[in-house]
C-alpha atoms as a PDB file:
ATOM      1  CA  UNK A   1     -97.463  13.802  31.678  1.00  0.00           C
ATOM      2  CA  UNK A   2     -96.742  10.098  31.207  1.00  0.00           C
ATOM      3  CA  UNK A   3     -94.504   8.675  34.035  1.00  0.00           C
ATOM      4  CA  UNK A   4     -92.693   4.977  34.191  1.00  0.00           C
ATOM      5  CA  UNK A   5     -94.560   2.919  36.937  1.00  0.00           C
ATOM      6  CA  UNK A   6     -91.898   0.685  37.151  1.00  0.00           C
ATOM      7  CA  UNK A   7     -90.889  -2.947  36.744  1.00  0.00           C
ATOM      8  CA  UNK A   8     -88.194  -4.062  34.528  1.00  0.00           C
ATOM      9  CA  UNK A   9     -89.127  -2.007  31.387  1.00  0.00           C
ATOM     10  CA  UNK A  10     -93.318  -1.116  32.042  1.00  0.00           C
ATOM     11  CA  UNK A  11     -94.201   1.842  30.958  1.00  0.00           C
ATOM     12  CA  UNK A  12     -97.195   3.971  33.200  1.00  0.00           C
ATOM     13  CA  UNK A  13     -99.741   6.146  31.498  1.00  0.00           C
ATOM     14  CA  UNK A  14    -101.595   8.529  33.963  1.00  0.00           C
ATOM     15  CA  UNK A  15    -104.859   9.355  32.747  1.00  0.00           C
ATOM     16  CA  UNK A  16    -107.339  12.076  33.679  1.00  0.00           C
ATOM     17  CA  UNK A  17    -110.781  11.571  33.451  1.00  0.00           C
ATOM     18  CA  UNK A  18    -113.387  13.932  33.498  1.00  0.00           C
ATOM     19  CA  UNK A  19    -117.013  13.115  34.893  1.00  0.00           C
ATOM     20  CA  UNK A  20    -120.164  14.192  32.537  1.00  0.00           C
ATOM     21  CA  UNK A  21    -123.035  14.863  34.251  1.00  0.00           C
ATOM     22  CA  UNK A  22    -126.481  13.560  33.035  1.00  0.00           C
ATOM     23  CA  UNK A  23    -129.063  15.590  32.421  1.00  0.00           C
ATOM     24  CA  UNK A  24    -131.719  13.423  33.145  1.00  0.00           C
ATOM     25  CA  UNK A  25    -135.703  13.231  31.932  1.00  0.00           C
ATOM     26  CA  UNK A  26    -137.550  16.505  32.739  1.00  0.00           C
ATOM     27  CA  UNK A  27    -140.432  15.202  35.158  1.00  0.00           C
ATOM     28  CA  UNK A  28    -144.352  16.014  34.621  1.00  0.00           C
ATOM     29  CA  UNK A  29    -145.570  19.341  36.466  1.00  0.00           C
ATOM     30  CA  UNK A  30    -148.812  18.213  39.254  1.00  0.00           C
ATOM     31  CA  UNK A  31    -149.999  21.649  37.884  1.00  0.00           C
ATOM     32  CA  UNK A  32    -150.260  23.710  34.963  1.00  0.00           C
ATOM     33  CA  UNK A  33    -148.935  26.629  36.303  1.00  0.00           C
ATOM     34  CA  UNK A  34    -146.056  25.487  38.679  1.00  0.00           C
ATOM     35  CA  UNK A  35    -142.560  27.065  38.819  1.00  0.00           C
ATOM     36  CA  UNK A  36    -139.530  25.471  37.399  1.00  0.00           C
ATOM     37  CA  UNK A  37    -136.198  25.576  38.968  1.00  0.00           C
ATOM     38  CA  UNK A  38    -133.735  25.499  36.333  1.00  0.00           C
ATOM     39  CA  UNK A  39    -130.540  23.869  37.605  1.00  0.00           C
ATOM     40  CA  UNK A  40    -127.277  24.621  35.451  1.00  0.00           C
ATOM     41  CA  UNK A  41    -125.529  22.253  33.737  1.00  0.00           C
ATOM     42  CA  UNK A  42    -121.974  21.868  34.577  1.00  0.00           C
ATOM     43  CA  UNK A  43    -119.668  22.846  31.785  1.00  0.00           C
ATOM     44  CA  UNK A  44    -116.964  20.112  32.158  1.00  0.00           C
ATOM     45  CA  UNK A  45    -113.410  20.967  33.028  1.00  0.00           C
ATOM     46  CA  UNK A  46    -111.125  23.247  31.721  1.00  0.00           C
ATOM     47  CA  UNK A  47    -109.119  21.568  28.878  1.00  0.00           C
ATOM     48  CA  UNK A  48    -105.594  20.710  30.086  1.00  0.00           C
ATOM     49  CA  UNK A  49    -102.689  22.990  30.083  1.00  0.00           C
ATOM     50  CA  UNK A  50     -99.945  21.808  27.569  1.00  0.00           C
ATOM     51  CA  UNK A  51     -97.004  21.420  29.108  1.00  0.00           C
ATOM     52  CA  UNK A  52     -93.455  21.941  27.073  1.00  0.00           C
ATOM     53  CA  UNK A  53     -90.432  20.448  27.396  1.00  0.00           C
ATOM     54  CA  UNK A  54     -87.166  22.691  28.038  1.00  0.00           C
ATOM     55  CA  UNK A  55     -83.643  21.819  28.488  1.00  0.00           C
ATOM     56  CA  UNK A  56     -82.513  22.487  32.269  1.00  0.00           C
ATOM     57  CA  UNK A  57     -80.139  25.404  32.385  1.00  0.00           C
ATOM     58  CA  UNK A  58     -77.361  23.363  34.109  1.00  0.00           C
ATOM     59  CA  UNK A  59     -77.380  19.971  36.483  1.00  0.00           C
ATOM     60  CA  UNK A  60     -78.331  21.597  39.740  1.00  0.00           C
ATOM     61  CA  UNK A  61     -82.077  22.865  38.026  1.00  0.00           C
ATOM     62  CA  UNK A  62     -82.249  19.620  36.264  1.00  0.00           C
ATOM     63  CA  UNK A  63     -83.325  17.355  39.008  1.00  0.00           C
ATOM     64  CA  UNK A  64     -85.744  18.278  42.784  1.00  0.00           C
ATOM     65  CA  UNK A  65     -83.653  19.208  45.814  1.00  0.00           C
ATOM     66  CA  UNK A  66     -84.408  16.316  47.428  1.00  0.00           C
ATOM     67  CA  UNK A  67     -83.023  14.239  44.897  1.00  0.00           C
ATOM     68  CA  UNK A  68     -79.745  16.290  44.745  1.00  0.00           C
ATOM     69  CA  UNK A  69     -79.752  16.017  48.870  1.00  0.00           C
ATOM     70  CA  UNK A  70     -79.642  12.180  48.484  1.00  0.00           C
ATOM     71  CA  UNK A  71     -76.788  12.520  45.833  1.00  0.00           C
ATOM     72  CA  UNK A  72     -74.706  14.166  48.731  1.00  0.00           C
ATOM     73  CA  UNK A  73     -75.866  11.755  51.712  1.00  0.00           C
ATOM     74  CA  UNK A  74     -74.154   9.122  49.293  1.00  0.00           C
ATOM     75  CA  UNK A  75     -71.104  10.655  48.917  1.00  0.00           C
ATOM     76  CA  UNK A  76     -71.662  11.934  45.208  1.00  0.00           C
ATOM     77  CA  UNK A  77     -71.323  15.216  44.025  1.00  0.00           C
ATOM     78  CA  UNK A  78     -71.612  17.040  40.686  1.00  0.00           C
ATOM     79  CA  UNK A  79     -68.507  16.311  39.113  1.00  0.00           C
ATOM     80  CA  UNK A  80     -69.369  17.051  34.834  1.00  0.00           C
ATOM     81  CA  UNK A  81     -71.909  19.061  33.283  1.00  0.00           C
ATOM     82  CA  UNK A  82     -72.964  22.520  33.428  1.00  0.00           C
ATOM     83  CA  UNK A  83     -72.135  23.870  36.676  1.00  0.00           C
ATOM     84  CA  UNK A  84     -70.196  20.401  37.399  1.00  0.00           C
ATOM     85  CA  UNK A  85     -66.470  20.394  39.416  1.00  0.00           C
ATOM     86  CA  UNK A  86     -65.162  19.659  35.822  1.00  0.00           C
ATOM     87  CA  UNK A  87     -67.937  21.228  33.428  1.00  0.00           C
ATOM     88  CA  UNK A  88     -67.962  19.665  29.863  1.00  0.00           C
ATOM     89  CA  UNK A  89     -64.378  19.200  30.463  1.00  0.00           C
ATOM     90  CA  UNK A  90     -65.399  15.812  32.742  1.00  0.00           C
ATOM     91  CA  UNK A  91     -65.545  13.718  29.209  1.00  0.00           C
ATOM     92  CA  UNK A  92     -63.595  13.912  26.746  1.00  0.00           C
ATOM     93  CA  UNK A  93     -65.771  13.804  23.846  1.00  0.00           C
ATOM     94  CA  UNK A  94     -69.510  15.078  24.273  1.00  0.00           C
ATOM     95  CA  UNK A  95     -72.374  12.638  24.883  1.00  0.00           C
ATOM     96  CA  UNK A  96     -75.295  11.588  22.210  1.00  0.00           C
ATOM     97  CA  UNK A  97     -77.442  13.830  23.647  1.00  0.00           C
ATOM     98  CA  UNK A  98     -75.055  16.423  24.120  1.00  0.00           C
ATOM     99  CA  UNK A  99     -74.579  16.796  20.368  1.00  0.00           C
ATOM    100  CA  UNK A 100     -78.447  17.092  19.710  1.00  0.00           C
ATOM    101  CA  UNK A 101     -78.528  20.290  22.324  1.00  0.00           C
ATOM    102  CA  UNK A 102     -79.207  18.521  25.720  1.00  0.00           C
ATOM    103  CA  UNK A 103     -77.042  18.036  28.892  1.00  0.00           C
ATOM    104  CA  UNK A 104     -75.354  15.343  30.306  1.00  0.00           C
ATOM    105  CA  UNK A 105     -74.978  15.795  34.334  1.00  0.00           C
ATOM    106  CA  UNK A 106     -72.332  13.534  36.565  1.00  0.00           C
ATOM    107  CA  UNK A 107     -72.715  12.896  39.774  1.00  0.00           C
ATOM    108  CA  UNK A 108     -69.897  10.587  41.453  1.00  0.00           C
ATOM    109  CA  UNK A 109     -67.206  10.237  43.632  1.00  0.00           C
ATOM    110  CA  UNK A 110     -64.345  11.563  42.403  1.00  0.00           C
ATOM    111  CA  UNK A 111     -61.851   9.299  43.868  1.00  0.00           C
ATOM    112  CA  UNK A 112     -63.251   6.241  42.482  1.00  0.00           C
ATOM    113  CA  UNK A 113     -65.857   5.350  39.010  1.00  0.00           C
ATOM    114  CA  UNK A 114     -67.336   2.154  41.056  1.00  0.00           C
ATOM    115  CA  UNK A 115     -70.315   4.171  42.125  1.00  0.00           C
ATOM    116  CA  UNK A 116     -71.832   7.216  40.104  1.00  0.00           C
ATOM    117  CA  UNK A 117     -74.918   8.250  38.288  1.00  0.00           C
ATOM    118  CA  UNK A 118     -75.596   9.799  34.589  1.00  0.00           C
ATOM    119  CA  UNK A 119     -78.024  11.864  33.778  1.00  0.00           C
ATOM    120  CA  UNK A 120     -78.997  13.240  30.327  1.00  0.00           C
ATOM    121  CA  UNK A 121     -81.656  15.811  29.140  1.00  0.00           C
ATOM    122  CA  UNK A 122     -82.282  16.113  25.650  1.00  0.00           C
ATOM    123  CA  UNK A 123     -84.959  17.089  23.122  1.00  0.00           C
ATOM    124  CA  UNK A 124     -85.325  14.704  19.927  1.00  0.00           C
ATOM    125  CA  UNK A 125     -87.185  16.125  16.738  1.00  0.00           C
ATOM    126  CA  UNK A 126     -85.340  15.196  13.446  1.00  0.00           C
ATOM    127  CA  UNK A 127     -82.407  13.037  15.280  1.00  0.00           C
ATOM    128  CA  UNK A 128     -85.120  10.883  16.601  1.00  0.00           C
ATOM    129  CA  UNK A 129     -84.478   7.777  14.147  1.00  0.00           C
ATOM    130  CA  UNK A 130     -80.637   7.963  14.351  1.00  0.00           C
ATOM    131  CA  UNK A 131     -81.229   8.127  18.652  1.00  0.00           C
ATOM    132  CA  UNK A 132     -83.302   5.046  18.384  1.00  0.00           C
ATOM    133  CA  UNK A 133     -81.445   2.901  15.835  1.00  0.00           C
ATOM    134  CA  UNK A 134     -78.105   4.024  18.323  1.00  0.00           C
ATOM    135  CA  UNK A 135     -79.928   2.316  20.962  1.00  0.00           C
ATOM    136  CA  UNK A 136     -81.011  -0.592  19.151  1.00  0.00           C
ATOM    137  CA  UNK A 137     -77.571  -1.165  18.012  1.00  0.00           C
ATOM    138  CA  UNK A 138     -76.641  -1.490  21.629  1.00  0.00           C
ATOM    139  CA  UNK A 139     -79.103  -4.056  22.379  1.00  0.00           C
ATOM    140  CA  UNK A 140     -81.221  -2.341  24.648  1.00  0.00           C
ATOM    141  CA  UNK A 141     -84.716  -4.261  25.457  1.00  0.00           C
ATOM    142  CA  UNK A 142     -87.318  -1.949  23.697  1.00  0.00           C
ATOM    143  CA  UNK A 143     -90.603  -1.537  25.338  1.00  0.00           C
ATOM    144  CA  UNK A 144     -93.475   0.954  24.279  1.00  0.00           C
ATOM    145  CA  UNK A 145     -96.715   2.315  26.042  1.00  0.00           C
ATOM    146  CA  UNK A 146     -98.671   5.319  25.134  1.00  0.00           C
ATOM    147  CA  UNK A 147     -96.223   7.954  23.809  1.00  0.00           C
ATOM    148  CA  UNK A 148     -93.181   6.990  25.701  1.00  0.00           C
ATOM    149  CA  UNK A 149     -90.929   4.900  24.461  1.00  0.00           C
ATOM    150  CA  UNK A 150     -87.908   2.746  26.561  1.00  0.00           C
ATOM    151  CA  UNK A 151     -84.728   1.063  25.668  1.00  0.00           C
ATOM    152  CA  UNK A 152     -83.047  -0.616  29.001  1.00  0.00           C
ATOM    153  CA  UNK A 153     -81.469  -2.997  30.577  1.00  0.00           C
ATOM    154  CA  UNK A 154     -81.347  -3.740  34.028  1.00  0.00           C
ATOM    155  CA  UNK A 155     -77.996  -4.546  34.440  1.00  0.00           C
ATOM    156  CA  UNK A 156     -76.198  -6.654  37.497  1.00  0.00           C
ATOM    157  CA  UNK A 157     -74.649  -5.223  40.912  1.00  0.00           C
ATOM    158  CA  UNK A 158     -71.195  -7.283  39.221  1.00  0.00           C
ATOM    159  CA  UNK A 159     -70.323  -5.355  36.009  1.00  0.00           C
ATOM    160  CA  UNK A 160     -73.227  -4.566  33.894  1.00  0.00           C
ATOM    161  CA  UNK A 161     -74.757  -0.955  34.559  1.00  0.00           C
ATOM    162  CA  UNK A 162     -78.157  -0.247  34.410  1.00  0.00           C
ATOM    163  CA  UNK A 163     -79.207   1.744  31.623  1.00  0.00           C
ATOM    164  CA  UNK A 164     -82.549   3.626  30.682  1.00  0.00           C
ATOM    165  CA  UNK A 165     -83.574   5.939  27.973  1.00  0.00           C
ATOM    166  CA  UNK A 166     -86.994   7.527  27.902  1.00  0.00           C
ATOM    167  CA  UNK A 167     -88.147   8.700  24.479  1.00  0.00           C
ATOM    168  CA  UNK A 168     -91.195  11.063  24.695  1.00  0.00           C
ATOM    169  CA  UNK A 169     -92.340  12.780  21.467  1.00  0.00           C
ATOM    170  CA  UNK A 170     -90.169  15.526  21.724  1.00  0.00           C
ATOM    171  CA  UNK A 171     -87.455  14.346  24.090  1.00  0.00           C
ATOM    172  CA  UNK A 172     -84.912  11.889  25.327  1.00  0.00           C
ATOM    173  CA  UNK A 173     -84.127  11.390  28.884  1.00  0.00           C
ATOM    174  CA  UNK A 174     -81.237   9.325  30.093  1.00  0.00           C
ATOM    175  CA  UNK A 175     -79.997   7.211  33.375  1.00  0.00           C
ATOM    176  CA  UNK A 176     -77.127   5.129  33.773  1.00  0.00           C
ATOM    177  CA  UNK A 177     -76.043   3.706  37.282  1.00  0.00           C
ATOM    178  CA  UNK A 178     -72.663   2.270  36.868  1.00  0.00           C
ATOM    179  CA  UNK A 179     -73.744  -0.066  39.316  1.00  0.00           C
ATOM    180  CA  UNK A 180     -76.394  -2.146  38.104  1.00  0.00           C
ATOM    181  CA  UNK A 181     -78.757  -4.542  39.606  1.00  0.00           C
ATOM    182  CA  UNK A 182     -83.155  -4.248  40.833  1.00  0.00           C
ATOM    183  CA  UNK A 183     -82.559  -1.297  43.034  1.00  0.00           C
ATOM    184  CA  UNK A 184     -80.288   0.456  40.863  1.00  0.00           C
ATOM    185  CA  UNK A 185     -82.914  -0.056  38.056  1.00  0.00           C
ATOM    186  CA  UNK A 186     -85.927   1.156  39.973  1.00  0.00           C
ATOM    187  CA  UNK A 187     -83.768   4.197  41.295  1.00  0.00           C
ATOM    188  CA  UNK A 188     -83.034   5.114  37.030  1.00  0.00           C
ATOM    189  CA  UNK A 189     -86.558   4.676  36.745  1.00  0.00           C
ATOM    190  CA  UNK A 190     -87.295   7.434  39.719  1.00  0.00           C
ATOM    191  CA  UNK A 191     -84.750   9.441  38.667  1.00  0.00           C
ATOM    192  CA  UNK A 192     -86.085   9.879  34.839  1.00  0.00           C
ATOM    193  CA  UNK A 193     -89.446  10.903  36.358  1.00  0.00           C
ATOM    194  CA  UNK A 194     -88.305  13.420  38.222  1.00  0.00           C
ATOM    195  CA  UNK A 195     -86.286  14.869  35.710  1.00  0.00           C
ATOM    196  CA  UNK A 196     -89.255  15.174  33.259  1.00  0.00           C
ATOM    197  CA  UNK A 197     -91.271  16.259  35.647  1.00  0.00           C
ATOM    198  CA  UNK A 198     -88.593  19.590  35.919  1.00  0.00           C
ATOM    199  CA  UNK A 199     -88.317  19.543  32.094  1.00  0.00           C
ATOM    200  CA  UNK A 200     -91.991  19.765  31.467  1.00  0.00           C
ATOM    201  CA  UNK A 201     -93.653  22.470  33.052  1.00  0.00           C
ATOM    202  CA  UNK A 202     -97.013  24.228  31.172  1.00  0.00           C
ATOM    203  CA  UNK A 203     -96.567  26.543  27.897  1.00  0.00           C
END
């Protein structure tokens, strides 16, 4: 699994490396007729599990508890999206990656837009070049690293939100902070990991 390792739009590819070990030269017996100890050679390790990608059920599976606990210290709760106060009511017209068979989760408070976060879940296969020519259009920065691919912006704390999409090969993940600014940023970034760390689990 491929995670964001931060800064403005870096991508992070974790890589797991497995040791070989070497055989070495078979050394000269003192005698003809001395014993040798055969010592086994190590078969490497297991090949890796493929994981697949799955859209959450609703909101509350879609993102860790503890990430959902620090939601409520802030005052937000789960206001659209499956299991949301307002469901798929919440907007009035469904999201991009609502109408390619994802979710779209909103957690804010309800008295006031100044402060909330959006979260989207969706998987790309045919859609793919209409999702990233969308996000061109909007002038995202594009950045690519391994098989993820980002279109962000960092946004301001004033009136510009920060906005990231995370395009693996078979998905699209989504944050937008209406508040933008660093922190805000690195929090979208946090926020995407975790959620694809949910959405990926092995097949």
């Amino acid at each position: 699994m491929h995670r964001i390792a931060g800064g403005l739009i870096a991508a992070g590819v974790v890589v797991a490396l497995a040791g070989c070990a070497d055989a070495g030269t078979p050394s000269s017996d003192p005698t003809p007729n001395a014993t040798r100890t055969s010592t086994p050679t190590p078969t490497g390790a297991p090949a890796p599990v493929p994981l697949v990608f799955t859209v959450p059920d609703d909101c509350e599976s879609a993102l860790p508890e503890s990430r959902l606990a620090e939601f409520a210290t802030s005052g937000l709760t789960l206001l659209g999206g499956p299991g949301g106060k307002y469901g798929e009511q919440y907007l009035a017209d469904p999201t991009p990656e609502e109408s390619i068979g994802g979710i779209t989760c909103i957690w804010g408070d309800n008295a006031t837009d100044a402060s909330s976060i959006t979260v989207s879940i969706a998987p790309l296969g045919t859609s793919r070049a209409t999702v990233v020519q969308n996000l061109l259009d909007q002038g995202l920065n594009q950045a690519i690293e391994g098989d993820l691919t980002l279109y962000a912006v960092q946004g301001d704390e004033v009136r510009a939100p920060a906005i990231l999409n995370v395009l693996r090969s078979d998905s699209w993940i989504s944050v937008i902070q209406t508040v933008g600014g660093a922190a805000a940023f690195d929090e979208a970034i946090t926020v995407s990991d975790e959620a694809a760390l949910i959405a990926y689990a092995p097949g």
